[in-house]
N, C-alpha and C. Protein backbone atom coordinates (compact mmCIF):
# COMPACT_ATOMS: atom_id res chain seq x y z
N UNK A 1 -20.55 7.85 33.59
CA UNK A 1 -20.61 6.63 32.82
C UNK A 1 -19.22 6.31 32.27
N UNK A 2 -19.09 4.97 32.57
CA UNK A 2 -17.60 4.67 32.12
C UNK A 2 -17.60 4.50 30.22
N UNK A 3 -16.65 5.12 29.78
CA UNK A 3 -17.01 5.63 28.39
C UNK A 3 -16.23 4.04 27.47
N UNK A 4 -15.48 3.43 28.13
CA UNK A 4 -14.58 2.60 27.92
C UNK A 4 -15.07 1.36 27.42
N UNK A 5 -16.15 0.93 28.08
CA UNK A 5 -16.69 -0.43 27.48
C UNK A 5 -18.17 0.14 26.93
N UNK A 6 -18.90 1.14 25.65
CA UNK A 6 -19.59 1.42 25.30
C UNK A 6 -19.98 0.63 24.22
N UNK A 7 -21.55 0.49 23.83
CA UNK A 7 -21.95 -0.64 22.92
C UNK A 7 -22.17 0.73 21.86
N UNK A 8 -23.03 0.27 20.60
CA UNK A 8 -23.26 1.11 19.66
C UNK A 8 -25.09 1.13 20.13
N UNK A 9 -25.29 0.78 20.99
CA UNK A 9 -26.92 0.96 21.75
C UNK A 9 -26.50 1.76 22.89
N UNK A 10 -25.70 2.42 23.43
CA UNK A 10 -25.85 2.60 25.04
C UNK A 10 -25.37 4.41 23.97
N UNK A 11 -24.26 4.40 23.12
CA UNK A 11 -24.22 5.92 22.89
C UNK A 11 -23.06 5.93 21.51
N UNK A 12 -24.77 5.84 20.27
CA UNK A 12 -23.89 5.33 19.23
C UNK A 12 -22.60 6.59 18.51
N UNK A 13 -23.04 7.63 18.71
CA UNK A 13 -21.87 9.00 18.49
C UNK A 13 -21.18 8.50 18.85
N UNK A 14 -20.70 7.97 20.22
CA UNK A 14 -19.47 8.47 20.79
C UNK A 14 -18.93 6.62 19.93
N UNK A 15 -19.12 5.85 20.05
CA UNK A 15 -18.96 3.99 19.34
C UNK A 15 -18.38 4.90 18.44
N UNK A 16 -19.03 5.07 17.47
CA UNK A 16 -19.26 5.31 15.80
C UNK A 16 -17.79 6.46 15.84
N UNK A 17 -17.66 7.75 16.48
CA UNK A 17 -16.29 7.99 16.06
C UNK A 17 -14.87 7.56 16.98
N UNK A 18 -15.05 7.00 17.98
CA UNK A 18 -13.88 5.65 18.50
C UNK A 18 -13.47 5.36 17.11
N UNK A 19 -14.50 4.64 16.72
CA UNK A 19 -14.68 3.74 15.66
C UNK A 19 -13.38 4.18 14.51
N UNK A 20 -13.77 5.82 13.76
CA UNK A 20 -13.14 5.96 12.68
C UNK A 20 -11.88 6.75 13.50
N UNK A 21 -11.70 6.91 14.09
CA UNK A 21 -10.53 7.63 15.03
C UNK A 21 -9.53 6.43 15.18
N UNK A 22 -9.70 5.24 15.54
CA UNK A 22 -9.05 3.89 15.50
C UNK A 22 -8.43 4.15 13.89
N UNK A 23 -9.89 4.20 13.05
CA UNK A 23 -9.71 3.57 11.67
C UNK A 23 -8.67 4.49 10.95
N UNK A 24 -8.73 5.66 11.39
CA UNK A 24 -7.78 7.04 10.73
C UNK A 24 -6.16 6.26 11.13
N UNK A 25 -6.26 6.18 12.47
CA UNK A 25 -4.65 5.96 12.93
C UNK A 25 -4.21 4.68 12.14
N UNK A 26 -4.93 3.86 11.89
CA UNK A 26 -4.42 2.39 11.36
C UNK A 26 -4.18 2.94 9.96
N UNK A 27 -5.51 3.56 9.51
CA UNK A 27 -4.38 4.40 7.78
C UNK A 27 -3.63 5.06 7.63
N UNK A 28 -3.28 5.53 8.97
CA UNK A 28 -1.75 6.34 8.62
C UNK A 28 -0.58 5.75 8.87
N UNK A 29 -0.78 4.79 10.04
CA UNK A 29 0.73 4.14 10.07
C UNK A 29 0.75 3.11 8.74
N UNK A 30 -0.52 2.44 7.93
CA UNK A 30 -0.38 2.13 7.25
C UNK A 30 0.81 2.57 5.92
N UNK A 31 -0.15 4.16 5.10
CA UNK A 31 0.74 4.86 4.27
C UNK A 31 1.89 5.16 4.97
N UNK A 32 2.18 5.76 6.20
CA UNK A 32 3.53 5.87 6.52
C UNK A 32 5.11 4.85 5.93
N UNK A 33 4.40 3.76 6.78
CA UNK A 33 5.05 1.93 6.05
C UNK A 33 4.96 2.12 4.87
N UNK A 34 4.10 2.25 4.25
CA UNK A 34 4.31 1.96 2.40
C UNK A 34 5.33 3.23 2.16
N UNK A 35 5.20 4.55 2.53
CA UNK A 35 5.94 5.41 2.03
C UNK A 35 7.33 4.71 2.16
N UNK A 36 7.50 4.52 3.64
CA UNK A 36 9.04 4.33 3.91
C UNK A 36 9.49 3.37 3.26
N UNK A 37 8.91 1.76 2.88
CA UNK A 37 9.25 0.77 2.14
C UNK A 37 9.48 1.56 0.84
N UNK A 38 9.12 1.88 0.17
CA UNK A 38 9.45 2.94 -1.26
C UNK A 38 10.59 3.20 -1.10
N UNK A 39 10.66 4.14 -0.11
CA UNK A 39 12.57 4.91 0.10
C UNK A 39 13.54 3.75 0.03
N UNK A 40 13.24 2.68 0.83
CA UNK A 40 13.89 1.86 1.12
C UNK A 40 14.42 0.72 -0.55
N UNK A 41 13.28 0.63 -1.16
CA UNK A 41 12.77 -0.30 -1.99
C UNK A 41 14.39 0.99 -3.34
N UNK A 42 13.88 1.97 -3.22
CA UNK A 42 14.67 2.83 -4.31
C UNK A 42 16.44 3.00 -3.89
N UNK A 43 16.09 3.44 -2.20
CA UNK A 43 17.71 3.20 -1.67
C UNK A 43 18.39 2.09 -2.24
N UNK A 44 17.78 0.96 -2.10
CA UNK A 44 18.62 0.02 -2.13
C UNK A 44 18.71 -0.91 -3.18
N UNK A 45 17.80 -0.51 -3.93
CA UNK A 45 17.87 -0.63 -5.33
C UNK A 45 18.79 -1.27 -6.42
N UNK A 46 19.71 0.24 -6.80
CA UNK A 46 20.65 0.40 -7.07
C UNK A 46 21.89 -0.21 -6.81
N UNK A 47 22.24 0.01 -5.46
CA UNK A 47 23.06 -1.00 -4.58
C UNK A 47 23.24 -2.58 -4.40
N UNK A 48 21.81 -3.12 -4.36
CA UNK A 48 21.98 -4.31 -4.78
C UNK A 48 22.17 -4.89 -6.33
N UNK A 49 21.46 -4.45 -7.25
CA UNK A 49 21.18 -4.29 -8.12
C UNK A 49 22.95 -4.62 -9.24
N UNK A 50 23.36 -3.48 -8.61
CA UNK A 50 25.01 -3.46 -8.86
C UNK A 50 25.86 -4.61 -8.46
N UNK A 51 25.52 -5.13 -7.23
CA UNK A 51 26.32 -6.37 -6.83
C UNK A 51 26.01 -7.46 -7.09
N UNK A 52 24.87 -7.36 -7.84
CA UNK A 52 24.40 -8.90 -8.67
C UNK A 52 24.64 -8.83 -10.08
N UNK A 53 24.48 -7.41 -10.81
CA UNK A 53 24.56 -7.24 -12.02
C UNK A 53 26.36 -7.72 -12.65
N UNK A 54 26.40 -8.31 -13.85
CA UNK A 54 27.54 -8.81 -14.47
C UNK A 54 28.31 -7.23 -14.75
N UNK A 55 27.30 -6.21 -15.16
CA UNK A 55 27.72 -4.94 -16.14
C UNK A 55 26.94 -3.78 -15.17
N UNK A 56 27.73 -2.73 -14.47
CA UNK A 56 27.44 -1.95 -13.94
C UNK A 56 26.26 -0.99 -14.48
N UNK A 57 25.88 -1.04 -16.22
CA UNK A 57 25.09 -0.13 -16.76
C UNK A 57 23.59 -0.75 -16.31
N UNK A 58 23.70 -2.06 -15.59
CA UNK A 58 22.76 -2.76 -15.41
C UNK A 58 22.23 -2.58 -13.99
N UNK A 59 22.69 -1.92 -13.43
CA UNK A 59 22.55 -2.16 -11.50
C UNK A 59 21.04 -1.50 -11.56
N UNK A 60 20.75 -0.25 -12.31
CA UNK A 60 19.20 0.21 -11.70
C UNK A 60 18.31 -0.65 -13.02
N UNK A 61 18.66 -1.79 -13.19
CA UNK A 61 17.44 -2.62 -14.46
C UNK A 61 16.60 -3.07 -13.23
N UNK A 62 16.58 -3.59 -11.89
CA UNK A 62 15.57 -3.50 -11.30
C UNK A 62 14.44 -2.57 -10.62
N UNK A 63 14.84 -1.38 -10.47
CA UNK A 63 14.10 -0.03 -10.00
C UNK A 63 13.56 0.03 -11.61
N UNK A 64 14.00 -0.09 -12.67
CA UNK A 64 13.74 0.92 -13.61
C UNK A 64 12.10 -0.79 -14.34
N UNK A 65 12.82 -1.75 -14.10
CA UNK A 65 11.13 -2.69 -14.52
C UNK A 65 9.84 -2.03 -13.39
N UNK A 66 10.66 -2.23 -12.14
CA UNK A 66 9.28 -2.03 -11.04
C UNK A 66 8.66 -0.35 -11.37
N UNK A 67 9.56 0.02 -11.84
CA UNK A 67 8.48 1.48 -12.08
C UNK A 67 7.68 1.62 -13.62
N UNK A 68 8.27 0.93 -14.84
CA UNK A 68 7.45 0.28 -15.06
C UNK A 68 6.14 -0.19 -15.69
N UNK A 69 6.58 -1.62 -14.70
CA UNK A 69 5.68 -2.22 -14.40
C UNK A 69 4.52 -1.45 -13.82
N UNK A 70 4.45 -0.54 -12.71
CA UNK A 70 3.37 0.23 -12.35
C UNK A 70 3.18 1.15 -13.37
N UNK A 71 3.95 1.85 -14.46
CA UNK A 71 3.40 2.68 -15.25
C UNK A 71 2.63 1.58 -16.19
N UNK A 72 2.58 0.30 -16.47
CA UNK A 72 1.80 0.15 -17.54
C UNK A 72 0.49 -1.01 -16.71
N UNK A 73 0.97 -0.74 -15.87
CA UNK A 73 -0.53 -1.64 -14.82
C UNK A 73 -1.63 -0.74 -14.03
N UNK A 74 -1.35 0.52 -13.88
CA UNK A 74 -2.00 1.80 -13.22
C UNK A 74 -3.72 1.95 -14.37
N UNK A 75 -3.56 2.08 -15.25
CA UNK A 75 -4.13 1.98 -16.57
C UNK A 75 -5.44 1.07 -15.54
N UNK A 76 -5.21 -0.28 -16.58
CA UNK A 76 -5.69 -1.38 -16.38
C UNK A 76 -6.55 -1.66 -14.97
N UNK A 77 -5.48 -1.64 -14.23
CA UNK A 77 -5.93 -1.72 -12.62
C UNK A 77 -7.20 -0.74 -12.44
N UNK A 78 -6.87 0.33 -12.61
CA UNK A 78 -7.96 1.70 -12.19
C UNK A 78 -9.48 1.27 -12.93
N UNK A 79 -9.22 0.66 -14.48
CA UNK A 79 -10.47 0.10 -15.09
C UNK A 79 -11.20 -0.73 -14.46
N UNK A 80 -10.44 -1.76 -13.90
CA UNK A 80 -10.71 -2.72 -12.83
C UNK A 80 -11.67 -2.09 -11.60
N UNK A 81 -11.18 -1.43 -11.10
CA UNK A 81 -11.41 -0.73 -9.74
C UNK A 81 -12.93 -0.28 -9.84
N UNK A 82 -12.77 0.55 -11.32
CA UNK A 82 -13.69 1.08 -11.47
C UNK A 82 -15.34 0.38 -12.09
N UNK A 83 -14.45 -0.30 -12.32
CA UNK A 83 -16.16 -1.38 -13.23
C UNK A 83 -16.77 -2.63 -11.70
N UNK A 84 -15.28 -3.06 -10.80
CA UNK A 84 -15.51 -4.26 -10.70
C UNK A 84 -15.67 -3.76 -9.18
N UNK A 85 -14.99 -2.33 -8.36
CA UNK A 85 -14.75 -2.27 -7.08
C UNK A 85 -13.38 -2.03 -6.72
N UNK A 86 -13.30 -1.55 -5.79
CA UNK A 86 -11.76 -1.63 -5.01
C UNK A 86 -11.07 -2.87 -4.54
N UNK A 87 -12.20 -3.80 -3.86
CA UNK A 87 -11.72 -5.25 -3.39
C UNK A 87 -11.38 -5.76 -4.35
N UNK A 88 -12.21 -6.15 -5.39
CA UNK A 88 -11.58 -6.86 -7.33
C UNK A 88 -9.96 -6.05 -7.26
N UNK A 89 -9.95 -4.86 -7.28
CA UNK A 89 -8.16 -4.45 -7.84
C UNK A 89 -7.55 -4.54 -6.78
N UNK A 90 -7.68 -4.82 -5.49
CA UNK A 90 -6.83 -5.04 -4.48
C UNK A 90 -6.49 -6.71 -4.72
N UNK A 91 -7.66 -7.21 -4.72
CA UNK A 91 -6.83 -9.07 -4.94
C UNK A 91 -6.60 -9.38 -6.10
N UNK A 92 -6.32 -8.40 -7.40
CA UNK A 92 -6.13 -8.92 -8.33
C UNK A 92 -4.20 -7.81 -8.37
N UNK A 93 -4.18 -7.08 -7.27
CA UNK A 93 -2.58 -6.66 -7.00
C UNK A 93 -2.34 -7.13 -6.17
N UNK A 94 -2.89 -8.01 -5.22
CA UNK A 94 -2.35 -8.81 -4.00
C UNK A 94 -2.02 -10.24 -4.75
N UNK A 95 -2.57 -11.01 -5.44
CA UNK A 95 -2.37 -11.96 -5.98
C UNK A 95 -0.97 -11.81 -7.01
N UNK A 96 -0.64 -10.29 -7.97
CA UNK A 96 -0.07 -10.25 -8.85
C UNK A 96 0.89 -9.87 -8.05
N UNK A 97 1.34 -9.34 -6.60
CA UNK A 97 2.26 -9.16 -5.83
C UNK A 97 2.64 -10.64 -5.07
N UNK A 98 2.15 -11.34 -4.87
CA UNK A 98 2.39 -12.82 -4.22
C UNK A 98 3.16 -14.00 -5.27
């Protein structure tokens, strides 16, 4: 039997972990990307930070709001998450990220 075009009626085991085997790989290159944007987001930080700033004591005032900003929204958010769902604190950090 060709295993390739299978419905979730003809042989739902084998559908069903395709299924989360797809879903695993898409969450890892996912976190991968977010990790590396981080490095990137902190590398360069500083660097830009400095070449816009008037006063060099100023170059990490942007790394130092965005972290933060997540230390005093982590709180809040998680309350969210927790009363309202995961989807509620995802579009209410997708919206506050846009």
């Amino acid at each position: 039997m060709n295993t390739n075009h299978l419905t979730s009626e003809q042989a739902p085991e084998t559908f069903d972990q395709h299924l989360k085997t797809s879903n695993l790989w898409r969450l890892v290159l996912a976190q991968a990307l977010s990790g590396a944007n981080n490095v990137v987001l902190y590398a360069t930080g500083a660097i830009v930070g400095s070449m816009l700033s008037p006063s060099p004591l100023l170059a990490t005032l942007p790394i130092t709001i965005f972290v933060l900003g997540m230390a005093v929204c982590i709180l809040p958010v998680g309350e969210l998450a927790r009363r309202r769902g995961r989807q509620a604190a995802f579009m209410v950090g997708t919206g506050a990220g846009g």
